[in-house]
Protein backbone atom coordinates (compact mmCIF):
# COMPACT_ATOMS: atom_id res chain seq x y z
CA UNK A 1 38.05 -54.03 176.42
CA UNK A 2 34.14 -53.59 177.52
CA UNK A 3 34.55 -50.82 179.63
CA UNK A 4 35.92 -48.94 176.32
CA UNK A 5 33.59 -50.26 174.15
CA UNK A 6 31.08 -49.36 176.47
CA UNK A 7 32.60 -45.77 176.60
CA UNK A 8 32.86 -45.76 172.89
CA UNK A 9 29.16 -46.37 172.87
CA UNK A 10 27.77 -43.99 175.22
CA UNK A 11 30.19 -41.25 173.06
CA UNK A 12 28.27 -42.11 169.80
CA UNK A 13 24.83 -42.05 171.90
CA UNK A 14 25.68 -38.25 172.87
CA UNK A 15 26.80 -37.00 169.71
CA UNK A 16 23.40 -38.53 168.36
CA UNK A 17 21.06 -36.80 171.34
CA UNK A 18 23.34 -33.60 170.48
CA UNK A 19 22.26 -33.89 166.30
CA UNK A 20 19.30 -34.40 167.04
CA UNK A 21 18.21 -31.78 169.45
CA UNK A 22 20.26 -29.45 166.92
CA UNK A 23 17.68 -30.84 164.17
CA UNK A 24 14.72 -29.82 166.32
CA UNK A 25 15.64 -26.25 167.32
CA UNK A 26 16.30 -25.35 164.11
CA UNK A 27 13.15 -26.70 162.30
CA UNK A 28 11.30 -26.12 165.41
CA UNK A 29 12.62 -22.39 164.59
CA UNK A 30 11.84 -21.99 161.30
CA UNK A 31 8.33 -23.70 161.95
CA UNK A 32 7.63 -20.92 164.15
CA UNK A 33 9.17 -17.95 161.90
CA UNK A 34 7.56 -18.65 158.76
CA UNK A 35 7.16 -16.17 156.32
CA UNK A 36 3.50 -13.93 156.31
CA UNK A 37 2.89 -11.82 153.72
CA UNK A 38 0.03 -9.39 153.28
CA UNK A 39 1.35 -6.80 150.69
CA UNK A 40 3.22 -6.68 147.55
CA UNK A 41 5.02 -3.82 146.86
CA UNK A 42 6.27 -3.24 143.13
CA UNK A 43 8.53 -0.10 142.35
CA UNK A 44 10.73 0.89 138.92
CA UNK A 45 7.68 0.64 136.88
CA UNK A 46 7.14 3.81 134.69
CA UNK A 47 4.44 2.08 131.53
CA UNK A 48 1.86 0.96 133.89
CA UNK A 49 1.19 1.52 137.58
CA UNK A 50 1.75 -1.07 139.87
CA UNK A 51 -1.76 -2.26 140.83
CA UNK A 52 -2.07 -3.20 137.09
CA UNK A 53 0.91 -5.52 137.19
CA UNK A 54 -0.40 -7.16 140.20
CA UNK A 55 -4.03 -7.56 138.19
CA UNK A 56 -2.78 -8.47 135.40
CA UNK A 57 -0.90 -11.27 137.53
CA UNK A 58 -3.91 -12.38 139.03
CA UNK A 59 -1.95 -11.08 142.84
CA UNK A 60 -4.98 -8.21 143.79
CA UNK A 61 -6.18 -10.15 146.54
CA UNK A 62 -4.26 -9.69 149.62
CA UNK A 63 -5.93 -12.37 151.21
CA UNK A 64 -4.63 -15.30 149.07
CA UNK A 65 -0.90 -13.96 149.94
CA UNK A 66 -0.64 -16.36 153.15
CA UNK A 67 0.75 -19.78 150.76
CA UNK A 68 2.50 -17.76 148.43
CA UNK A 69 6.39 -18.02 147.81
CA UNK A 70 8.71 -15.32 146.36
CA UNK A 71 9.33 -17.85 143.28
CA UNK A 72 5.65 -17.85 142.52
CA UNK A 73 5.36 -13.90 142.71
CA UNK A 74 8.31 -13.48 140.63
CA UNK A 75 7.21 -15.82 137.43
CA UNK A 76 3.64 -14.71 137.52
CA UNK A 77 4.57 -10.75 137.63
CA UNK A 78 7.36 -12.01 134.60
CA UNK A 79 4.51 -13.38 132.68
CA UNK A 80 3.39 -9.62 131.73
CA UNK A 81 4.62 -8.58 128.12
CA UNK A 82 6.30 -5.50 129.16
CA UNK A 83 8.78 -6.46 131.61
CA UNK A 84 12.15 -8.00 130.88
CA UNK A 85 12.44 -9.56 134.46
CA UNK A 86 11.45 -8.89 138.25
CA UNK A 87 13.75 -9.19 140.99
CA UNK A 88 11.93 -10.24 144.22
CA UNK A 89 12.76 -10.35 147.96
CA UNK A 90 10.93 -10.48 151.61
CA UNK A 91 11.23 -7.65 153.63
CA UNK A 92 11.31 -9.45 156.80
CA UNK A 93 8.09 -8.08 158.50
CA UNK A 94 5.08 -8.84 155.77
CA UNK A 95 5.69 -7.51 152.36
CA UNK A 96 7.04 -8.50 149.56
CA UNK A 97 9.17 -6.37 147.24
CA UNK A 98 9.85 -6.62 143.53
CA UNK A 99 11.79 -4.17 141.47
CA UNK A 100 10.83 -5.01 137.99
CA UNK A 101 12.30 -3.65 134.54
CA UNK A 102 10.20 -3.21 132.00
CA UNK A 103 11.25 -2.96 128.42
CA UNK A 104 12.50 -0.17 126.54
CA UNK A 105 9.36 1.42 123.98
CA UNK A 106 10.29 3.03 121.16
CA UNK A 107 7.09 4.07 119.96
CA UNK A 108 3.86 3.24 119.26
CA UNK A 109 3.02 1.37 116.19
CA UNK A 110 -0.80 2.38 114.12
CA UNK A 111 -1.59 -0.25 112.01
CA UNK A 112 -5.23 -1.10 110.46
CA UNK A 113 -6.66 1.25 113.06
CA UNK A 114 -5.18 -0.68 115.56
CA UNK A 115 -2.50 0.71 117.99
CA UNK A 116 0.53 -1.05 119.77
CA UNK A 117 3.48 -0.75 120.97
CA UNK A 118 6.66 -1.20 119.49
CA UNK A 119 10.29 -2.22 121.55
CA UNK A 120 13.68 -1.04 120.68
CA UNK A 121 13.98 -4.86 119.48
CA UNK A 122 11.33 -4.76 117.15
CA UNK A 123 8.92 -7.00 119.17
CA UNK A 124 5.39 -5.74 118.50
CA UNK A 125 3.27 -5.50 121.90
CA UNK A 126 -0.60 -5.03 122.78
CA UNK A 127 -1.46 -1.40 124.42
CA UNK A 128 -2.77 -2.15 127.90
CA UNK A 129 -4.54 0.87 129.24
CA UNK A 130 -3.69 3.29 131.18
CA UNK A 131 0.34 2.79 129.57
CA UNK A 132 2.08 6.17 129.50
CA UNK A 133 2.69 6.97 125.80
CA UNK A 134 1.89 10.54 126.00
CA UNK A 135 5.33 10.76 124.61
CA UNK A 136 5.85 8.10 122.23
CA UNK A 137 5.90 8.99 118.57
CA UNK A 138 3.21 7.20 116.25
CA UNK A 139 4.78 4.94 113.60
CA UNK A 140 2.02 5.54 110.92
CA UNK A 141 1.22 4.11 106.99
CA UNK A 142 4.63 1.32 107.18
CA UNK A 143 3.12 -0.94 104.43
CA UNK A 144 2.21 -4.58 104.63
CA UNK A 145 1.97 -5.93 108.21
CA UNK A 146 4.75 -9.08 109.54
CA UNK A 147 8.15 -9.00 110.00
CA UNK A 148 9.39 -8.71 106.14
CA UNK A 149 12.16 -7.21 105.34
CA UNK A 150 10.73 -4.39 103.64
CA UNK A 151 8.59 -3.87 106.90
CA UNK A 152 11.85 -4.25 109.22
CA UNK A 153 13.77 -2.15 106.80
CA UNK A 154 10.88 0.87 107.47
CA UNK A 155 10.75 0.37 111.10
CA UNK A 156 14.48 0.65 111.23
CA UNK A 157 14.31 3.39 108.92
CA UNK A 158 11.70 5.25 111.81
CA UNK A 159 13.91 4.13 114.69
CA UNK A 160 16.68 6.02 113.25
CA UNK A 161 14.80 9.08 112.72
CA UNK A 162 14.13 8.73 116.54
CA UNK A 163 17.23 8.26 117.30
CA UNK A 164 18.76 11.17 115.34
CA UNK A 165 16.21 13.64 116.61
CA UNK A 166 16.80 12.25 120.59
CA UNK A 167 20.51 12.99 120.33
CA UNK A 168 20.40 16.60 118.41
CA UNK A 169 17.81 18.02 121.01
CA UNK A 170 15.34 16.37 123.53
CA UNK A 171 13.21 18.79 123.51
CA UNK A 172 12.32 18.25 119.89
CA UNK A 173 11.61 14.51 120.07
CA UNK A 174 8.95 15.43 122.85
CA UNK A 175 7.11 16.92 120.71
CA UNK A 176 7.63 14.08 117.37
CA UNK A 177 4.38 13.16 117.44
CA UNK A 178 3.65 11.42 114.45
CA UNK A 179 6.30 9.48 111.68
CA UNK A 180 3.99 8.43 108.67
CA UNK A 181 6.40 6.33 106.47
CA UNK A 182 4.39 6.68 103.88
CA UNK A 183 4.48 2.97 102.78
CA UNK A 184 8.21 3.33 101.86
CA UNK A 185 7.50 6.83 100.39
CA UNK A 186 9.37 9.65 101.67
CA UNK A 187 8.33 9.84 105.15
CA UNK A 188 6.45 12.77 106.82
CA UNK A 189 7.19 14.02 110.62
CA UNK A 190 4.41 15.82 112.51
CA UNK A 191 5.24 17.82 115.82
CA UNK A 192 3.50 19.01 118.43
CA UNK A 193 2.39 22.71 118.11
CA UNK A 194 2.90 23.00 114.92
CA UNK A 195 -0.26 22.37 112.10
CA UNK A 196 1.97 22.18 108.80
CA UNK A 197 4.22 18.71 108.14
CA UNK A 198 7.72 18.57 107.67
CA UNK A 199 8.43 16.54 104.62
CA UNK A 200 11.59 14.38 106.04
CA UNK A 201 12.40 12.44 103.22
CA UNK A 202 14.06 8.98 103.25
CA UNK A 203 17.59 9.55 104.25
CA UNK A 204 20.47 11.43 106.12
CA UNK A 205 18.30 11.27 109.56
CA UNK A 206 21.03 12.80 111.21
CA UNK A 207 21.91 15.39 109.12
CA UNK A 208 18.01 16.44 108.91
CA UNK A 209 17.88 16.20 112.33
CA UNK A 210 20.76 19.04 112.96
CA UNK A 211 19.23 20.87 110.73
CA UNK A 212 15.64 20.81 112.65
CA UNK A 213 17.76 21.46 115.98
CA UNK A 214 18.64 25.03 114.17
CA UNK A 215 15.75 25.78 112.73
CA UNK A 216 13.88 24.99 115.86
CA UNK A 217 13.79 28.39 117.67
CA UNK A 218 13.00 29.87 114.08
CA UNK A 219 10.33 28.07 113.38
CA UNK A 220 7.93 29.84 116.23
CA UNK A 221 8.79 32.91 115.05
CA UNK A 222 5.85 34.24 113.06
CA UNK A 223 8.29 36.45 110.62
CA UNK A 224 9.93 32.70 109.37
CA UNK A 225 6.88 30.55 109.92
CA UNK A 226 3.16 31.74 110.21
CA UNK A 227 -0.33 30.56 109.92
CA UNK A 228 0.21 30.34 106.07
CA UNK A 229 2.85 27.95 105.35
CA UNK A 230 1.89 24.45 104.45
CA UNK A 231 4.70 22.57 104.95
CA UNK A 232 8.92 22.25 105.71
CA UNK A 233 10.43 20.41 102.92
CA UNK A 234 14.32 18.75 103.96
CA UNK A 235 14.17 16.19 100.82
CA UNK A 236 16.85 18.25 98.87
CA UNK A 237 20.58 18.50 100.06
CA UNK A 238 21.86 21.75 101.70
CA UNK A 239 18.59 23.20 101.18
CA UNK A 240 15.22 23.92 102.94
CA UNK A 241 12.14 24.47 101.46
CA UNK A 242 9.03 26.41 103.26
CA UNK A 243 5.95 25.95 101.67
CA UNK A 244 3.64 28.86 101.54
CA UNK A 245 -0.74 29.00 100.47
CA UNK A 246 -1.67 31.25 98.02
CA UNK A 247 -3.86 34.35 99.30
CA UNK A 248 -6.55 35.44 96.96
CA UNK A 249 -6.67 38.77 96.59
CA UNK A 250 -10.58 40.25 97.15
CA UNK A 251 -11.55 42.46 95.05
CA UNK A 252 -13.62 45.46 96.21
């Protein structure tokens, strides 16, 4: 009975020396493999370039990497206003990646001289310098600042113009430069390259759109459209206005 208790014993005695040498090559392992980094790497970004995000998420200095952990990169790069989220990951060497997605921007937004930016979900966001907006429309004269409903209604009102001119032609919405809503008026559209307005109206986007997507080609040619006409008018149905300045005639 004691020489199998005694070999009962001695088992559990191994099977303990075995755990715990386990135990000590593994942490003893990851003691000695820990995780350096000396360079974040950000990619997907298009608004801003990446050593802005880092600034911005007070990760410039290289040097203060060493105690960092991927958690800690990934909620203070989160913490910027454009991004949705950042998805971040060790490289196995010494940098750290993050692929971040930054929001969609529908325009930018002019307001008592000041100018923002504006999301497909309506939230209203500050312009950081140097953002890309070369190619945003400006969302000009909406009325009364806050998230009314009359102000909501305009903005929607402006995102479906957008919307309507993306889908008939891109190359026209590249050069929408301006939408002036005219304070719930009938809202005026500026483009690039041309110095008359096109009086828009306030509804049947898409149809007006269609209609700009034919006229497009037309409307560089100077024997349709020349240094004297003042402005496109697309208020009335199934017609189009083009609105032509007087020349005085001198007298000799």
């Amino acid at each position: 009975m004691s020489e199998r208790r005694s070999k009962f014993f001695g088992l559990v005695v191994f099977l303990v020396l075995i755990i715990g040498f386990s135990y000590l090559m593994i942490t003893g392992s990851k003691a000695s493999h820990k995780q350096v980094y000396n360079q974040i790497e950000i990619t997907e970004n298009t608004l801003l370039p990446a050593k802005e995000y880092l600034r911005y998420a007070g990760l410039s200095d290289s040097t203060k990497y060493e105690n960092l952990t991927l958690l800690e990169v990934k909620t203070k790069i989160e913490k910027h206003p454009y991004l949705r989220k950042a998805e971040v990951e060790f490289d196995g060497v010494n940098k750290i990646l993050v692929e971040v997605q930054e929001k969609e921007i529908k325009a930018a937004l002019l307001q008592k001289n000041e100018l923002k930016l504006i999301t497909g979900d309506l939230e209203t966001l500050p312009l950081f310098p140097p953002s890309k907006i070369k190619d945003l429309p400006v969302i000009s004269n909406m009325g009364a600042a806050g998230k009314n409903e009359n102000s909501l209604r305009n903005m929607e009102f402006a995102f479906r113009i957008i919307d309507a001119i993306s889908m008939s032609d891109t190359n026209v919405r590249k050069l929408l430069a301006e939408i002036n809503l005219r304070k719930s008026g009938d809202a005026i559209l500026t483009f690039t390259g041309f110095n008359f307005p096109v009086l828009f109206g306030k509804s049947d986007e898409v149809k007006k759109a269609l209609i700009l997507k034919n006229l497009w080609q037309q409307l560089f040619n100077e024997e349709i459209i020349n240094g004297n006409t003042e402005y496109l008018d697309l208020r009335y149905k199934n017609k189009v206005f083009i609105g032509k300045r007087k020349t005085e005639l001198i007298s000799g």
